[in-house]
Protein backbone atom coordinates (compact mmCIF):
# COMPACT_ATOMS: atom_id res chain seq x y z
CA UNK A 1 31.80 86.32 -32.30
CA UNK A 2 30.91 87.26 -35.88
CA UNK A 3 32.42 85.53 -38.77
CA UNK A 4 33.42 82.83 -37.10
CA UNK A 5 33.61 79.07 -38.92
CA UNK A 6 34.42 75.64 -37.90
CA UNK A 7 35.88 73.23 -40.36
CA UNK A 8 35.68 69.65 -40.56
CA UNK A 9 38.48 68.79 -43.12
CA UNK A 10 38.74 65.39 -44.21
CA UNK A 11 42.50 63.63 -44.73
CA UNK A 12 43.58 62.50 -48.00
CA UNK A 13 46.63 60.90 -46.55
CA UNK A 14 48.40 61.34 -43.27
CA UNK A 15 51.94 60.66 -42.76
CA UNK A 16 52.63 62.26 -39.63
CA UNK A 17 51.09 64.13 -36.86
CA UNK A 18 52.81 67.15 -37.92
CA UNK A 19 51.02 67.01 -41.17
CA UNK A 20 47.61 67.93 -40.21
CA UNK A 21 46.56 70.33 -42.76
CA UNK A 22 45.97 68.19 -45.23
CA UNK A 23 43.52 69.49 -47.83
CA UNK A 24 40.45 67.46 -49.74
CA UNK A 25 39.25 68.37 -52.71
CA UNK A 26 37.12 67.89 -55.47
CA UNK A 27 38.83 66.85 -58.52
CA UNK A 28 37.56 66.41 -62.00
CA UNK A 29 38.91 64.12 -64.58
CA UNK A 30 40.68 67.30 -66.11
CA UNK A 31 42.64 67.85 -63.27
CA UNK A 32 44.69 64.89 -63.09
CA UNK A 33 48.33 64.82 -63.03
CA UNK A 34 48.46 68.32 -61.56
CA UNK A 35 50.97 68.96 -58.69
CA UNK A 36 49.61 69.48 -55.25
CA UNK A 37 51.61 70.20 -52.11
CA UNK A 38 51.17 70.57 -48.71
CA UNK A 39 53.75 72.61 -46.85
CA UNK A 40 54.50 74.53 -43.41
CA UNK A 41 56.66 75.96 -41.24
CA UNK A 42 55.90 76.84 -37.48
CA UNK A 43 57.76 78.45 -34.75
CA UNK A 44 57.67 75.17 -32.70
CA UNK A 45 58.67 72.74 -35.52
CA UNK A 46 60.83 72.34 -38.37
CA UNK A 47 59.12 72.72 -41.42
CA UNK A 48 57.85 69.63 -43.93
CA UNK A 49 56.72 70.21 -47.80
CA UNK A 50 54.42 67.03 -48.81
CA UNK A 51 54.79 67.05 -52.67
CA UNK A 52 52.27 64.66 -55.32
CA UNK A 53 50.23 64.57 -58.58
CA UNK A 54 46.73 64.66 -58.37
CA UNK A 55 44.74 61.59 -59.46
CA UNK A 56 40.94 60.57 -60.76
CA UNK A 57 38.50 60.82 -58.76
CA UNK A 58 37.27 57.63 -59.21
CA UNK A 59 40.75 56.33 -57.90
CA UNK A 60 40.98 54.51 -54.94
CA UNK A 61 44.80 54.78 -54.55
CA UNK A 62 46.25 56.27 -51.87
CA UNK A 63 48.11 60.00 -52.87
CA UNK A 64 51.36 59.34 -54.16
CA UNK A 65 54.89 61.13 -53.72
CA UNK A 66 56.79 62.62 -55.86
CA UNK A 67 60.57 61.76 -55.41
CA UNK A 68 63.78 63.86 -56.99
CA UNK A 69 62.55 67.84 -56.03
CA UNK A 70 65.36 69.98 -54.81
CA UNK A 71 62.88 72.20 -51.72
CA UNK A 72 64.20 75.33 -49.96
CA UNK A 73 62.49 77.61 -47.42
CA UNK A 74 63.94 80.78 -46.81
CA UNK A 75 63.15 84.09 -45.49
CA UNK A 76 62.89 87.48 -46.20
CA UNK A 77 66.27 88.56 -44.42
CA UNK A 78 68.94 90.31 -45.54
CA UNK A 79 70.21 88.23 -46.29
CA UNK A 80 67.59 85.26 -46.79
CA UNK A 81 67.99 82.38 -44.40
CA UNK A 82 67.70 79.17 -46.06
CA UNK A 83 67.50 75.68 -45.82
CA UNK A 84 67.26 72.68 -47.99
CA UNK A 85 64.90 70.07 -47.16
CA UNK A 86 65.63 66.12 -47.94
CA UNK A 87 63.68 63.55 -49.17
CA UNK A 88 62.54 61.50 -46.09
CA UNK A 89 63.35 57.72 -46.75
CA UNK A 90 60.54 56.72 -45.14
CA UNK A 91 57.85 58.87 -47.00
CA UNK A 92 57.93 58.97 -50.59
CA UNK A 93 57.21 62.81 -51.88
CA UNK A 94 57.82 64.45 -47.53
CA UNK A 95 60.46 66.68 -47.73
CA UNK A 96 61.90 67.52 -43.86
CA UNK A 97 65.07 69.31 -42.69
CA UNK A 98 67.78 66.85 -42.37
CA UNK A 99 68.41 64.80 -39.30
CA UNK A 100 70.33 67.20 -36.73
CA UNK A 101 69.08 70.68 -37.83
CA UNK A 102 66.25 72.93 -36.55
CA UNK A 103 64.83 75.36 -39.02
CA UNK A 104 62.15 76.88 -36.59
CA UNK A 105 59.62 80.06 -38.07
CA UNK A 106 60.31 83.44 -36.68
CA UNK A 107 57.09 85.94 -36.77
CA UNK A 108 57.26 89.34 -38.58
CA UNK A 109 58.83 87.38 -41.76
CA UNK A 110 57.82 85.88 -44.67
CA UNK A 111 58.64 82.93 -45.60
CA UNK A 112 59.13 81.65 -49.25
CA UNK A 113 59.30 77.72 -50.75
CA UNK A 114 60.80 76.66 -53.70
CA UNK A 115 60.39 73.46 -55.65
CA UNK A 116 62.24 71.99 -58.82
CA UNK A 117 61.00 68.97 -60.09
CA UNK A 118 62.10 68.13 -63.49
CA UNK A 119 62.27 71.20 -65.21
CA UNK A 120 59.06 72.97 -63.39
CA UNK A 121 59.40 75.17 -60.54
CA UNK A 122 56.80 75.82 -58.00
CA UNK A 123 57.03 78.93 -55.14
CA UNK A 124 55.04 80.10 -52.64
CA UNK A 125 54.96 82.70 -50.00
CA UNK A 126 53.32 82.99 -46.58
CA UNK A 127 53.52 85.58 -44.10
CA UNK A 128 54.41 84.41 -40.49
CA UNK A 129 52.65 86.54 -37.98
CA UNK A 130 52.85 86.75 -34.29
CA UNK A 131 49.53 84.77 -31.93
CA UNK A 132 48.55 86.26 -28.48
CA UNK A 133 49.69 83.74 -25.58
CA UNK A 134 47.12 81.24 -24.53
CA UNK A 135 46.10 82.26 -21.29
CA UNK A 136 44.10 78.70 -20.67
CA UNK A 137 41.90 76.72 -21.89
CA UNK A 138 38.82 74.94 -19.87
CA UNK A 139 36.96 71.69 -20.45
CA UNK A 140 33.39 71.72 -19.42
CA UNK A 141 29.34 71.18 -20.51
CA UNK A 142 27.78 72.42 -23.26
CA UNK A 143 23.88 72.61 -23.52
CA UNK A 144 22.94 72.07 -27.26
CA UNK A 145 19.56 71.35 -27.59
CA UNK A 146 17.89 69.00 -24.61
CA UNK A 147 21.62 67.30 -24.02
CA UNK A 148 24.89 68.37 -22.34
CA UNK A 149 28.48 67.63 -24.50
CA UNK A 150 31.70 68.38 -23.14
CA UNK A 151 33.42 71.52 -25.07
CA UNK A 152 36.63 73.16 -24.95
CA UNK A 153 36.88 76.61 -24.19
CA UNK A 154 39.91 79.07 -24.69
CA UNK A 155 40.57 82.39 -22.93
CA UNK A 156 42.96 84.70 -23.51
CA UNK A 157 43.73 88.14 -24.71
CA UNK A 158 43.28 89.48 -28.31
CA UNK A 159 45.74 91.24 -30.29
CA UNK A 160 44.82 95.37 -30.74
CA UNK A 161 44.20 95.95 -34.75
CA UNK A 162 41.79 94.51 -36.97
CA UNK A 163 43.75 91.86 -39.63
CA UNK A 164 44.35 88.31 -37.03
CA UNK A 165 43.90 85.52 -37.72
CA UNK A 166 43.48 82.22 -35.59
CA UNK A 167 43.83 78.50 -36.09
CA UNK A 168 43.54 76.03 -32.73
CA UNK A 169 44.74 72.38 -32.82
CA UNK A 170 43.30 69.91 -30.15
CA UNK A 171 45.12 67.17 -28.64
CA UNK A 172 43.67 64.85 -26.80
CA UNK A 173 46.01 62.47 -25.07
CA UNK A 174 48.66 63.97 -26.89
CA UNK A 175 47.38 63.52 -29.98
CA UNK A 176 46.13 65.77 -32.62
CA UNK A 177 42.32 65.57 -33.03
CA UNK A 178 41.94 63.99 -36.24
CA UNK A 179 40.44 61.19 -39.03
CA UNK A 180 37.90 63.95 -39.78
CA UNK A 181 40.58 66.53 -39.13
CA UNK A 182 39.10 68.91 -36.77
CA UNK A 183 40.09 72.52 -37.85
CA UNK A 184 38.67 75.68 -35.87
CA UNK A 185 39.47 79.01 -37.63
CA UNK A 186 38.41 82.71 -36.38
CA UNK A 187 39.13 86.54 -37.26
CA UNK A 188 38.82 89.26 -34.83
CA UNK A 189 36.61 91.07 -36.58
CA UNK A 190 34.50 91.56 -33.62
CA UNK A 191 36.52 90.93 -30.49
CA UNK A 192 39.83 93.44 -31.57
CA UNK A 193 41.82 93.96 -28.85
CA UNK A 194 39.50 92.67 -26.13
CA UNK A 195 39.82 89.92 -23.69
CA UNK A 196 38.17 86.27 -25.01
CA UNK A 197 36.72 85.35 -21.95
CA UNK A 198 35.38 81.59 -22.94
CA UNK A 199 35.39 80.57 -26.88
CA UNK A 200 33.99 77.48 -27.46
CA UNK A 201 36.42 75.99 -30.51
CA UNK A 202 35.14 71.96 -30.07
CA UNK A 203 31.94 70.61 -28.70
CA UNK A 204 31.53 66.77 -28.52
CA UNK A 205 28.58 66.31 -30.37
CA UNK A 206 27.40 62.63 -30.47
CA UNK A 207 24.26 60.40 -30.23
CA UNK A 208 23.29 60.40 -26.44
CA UNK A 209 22.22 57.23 -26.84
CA UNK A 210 25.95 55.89 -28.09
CA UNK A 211 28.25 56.89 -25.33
CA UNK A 212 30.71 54.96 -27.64
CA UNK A 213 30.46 57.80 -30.24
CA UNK A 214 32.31 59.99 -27.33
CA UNK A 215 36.01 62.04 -28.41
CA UNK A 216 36.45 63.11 -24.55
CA UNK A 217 36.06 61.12 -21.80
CA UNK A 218 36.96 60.43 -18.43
CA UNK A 219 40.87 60.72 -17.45
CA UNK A 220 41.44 61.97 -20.95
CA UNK A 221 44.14 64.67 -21.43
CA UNK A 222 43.25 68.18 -23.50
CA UNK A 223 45.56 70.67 -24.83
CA UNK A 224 45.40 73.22 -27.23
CA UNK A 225 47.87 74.88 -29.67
CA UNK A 226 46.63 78.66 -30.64
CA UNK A 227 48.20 79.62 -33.80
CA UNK A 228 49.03 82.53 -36.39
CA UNK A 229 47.32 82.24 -40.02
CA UNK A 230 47.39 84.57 -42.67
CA UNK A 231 45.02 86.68 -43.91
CA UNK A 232 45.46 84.18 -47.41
CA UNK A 233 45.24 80.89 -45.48
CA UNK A 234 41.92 82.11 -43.83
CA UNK A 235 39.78 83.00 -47.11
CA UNK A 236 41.45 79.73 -48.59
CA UNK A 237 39.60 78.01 -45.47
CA UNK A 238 36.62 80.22 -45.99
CA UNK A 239 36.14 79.18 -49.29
CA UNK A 240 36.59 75.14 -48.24
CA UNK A 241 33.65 76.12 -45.33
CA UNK A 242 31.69 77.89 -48.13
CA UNK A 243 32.01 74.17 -50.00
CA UNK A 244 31.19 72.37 -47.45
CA UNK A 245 27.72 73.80 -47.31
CA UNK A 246 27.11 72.75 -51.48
CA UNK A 247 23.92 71.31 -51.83
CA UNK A 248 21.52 73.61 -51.08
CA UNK A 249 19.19 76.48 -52.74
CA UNK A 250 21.69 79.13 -52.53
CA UNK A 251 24.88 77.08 -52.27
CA UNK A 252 28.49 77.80 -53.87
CA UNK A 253 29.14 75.31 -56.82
CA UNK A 254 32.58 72.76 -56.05
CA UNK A 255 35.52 74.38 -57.43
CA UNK A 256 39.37 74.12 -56.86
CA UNK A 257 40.25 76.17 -54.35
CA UNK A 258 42.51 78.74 -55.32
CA UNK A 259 45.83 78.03 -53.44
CA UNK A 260 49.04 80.53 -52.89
CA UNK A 261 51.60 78.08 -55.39
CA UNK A 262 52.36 79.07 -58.73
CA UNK A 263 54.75 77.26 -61.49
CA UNK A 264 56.51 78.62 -63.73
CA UNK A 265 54.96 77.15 -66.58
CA UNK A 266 51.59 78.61 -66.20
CA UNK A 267 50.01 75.12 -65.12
CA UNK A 268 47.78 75.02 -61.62
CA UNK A 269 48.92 73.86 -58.17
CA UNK A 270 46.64 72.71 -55.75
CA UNK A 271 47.65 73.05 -52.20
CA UNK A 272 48.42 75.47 -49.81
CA UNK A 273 51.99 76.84 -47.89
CA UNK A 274 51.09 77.90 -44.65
CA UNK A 275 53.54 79.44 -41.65
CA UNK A 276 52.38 79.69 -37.73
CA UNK A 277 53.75 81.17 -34.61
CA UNK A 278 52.14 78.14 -31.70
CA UNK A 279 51.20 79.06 -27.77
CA UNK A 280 50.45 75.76 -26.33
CA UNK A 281 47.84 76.03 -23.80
CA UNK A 282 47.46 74.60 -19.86
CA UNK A 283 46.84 70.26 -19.97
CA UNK A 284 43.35 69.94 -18.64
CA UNK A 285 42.47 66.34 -17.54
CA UNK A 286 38.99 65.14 -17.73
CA UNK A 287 38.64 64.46 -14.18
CA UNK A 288 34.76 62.99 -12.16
CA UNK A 289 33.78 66.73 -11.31
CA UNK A 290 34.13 67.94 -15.11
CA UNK A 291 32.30 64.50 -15.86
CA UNK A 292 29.78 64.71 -13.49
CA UNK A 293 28.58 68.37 -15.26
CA UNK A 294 27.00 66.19 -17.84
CA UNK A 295 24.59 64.40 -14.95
CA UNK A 296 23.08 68.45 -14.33
């Protein structure tokens, strides 16, 4: 599969296991005090908007909130569906739907947030489109190099017309793969409309010799959540791949990553608003036959 990239994105905070797109990135001295937010809305959970300032680089301090925005999502309807998110108590700068409601993504419609703070205003649109159904995903070896890892493999059907985009989340034991957040992105530029028969998205790489180092292991649970991005959210990943490889010959220079915010008084916003239908996949426990494949 052409074009394809896997990202290894690092947290600067996490807050919640719903907040896993958490973006790093380089910051210079210059670029402190900017807002950053991270924000999304699924079709499988309510929506949260994570809002903060940027700080030094050479800080050491943990992200922090920013408290007093007035947040809205709404859609493109006619008219707009909207909600109002509140400041969770809990989490200084989170913004969730209050307890009680459910403000769930529906695909084929754009969705918009709004924040005031003070007298700035930041937006942001994202496009929610609809993901193929998981047919299943499989757990078994890999052979990369002289050594056998264990790697998850998805299957399932492709949507007809060039312009998808993919995003899968691994949880393993019911929990999202993370602390070097584990983010594999695709585009079907060269599977439209075909049948995926086997795509590796997560190999277990780790020192043979350090069976320690191991993600999945035996009696371990694996499921995986295929979902919707947008054509903006995967060149904004792109770009943080194309970063990721800085250091050599011919590499890209570290830059801000252009995000989909703007405020309304012309000053930069990092971050990124994103909006995802979900298929949840089959559970596949790592049973002694899938173990014993790495004894071939």
């Amino acid at each position: 599969m052409q074009t394809k990239y896997i990202f290894f994105l690092a947290f600067v905070f996490i807050l919640m296991n719903a907040c896993e797109d958490v973006i790093d990135i380089e910051l210079s001295d210059e670029d402190v005090g900017l807002y950053a937010v991270e924000a999304k809305i699924t079709t499988e959970d309510n929506p949260y908007v994570f809002l903060y300032k940027t700080q030094p680089v050479s800080s050491a301090e943990p992200y922090t909130g920013v408290s007093g925005a007035v947040v809205t999502i709404s859609d493109n309807s006619q008219p707009p569906q909207t909600i109002q998110l509140a400041e969770d108590p809990e989490n200084t700068g989170l913004y969730i739907p209050e307890e009680g409601i459910i403000f769930h993504g529906e695909y084929n419609k754009e969705y918009t947030v709004s924040i005031s703070v003070g007298e700035t205003t930041l937006t942001a649109s994202d496009m929610l489109a609809k993901v193929e159904p998981i047919d299943s995903i499989q757990v078994h070896s890999s052979l990369r190099g002289d050594h056998l890892f264990l790697g998850i493999f998805t299957y399932g059907n492709e949507t007809p017309g060039i312009g998808n985009y993919y995003k899968w989340d691994i949880y393993i034991n019911n929990e999202l793969l993370s602390g070097s957040e584990y983010l594999a992105v695709v585009s079907d530029e060269m599977v439209d409309g075909n049948y995926v028969n086997g795509f590796e998205i997560f190999t277990d790489f780790h020192d043979p010799e350090e069976p320690s180092e191991r993600l999945l292991n035996l009696g371990d649970t694996i499921q995986v959540k295929q979902t919707s991005i947008s054509e903006f959210a995967w060149h904004f990943y792109s770009q943080m791949f194309e970063q990721g490889q800085t250091g050599g010959l011919f590499s890209v220079p570290p830059a801000n990553i252009k995000g989909n915010f703007l405020s309304d008084d012309g000053r930069q916003v990092l971050g990124l608003f994103t909006a995802h239908d979900v298929s949840a996949s089959n559970v596949v426990v790592i049973d002694e036959a899938i173990e014993e494949q790495l004894k071939e």
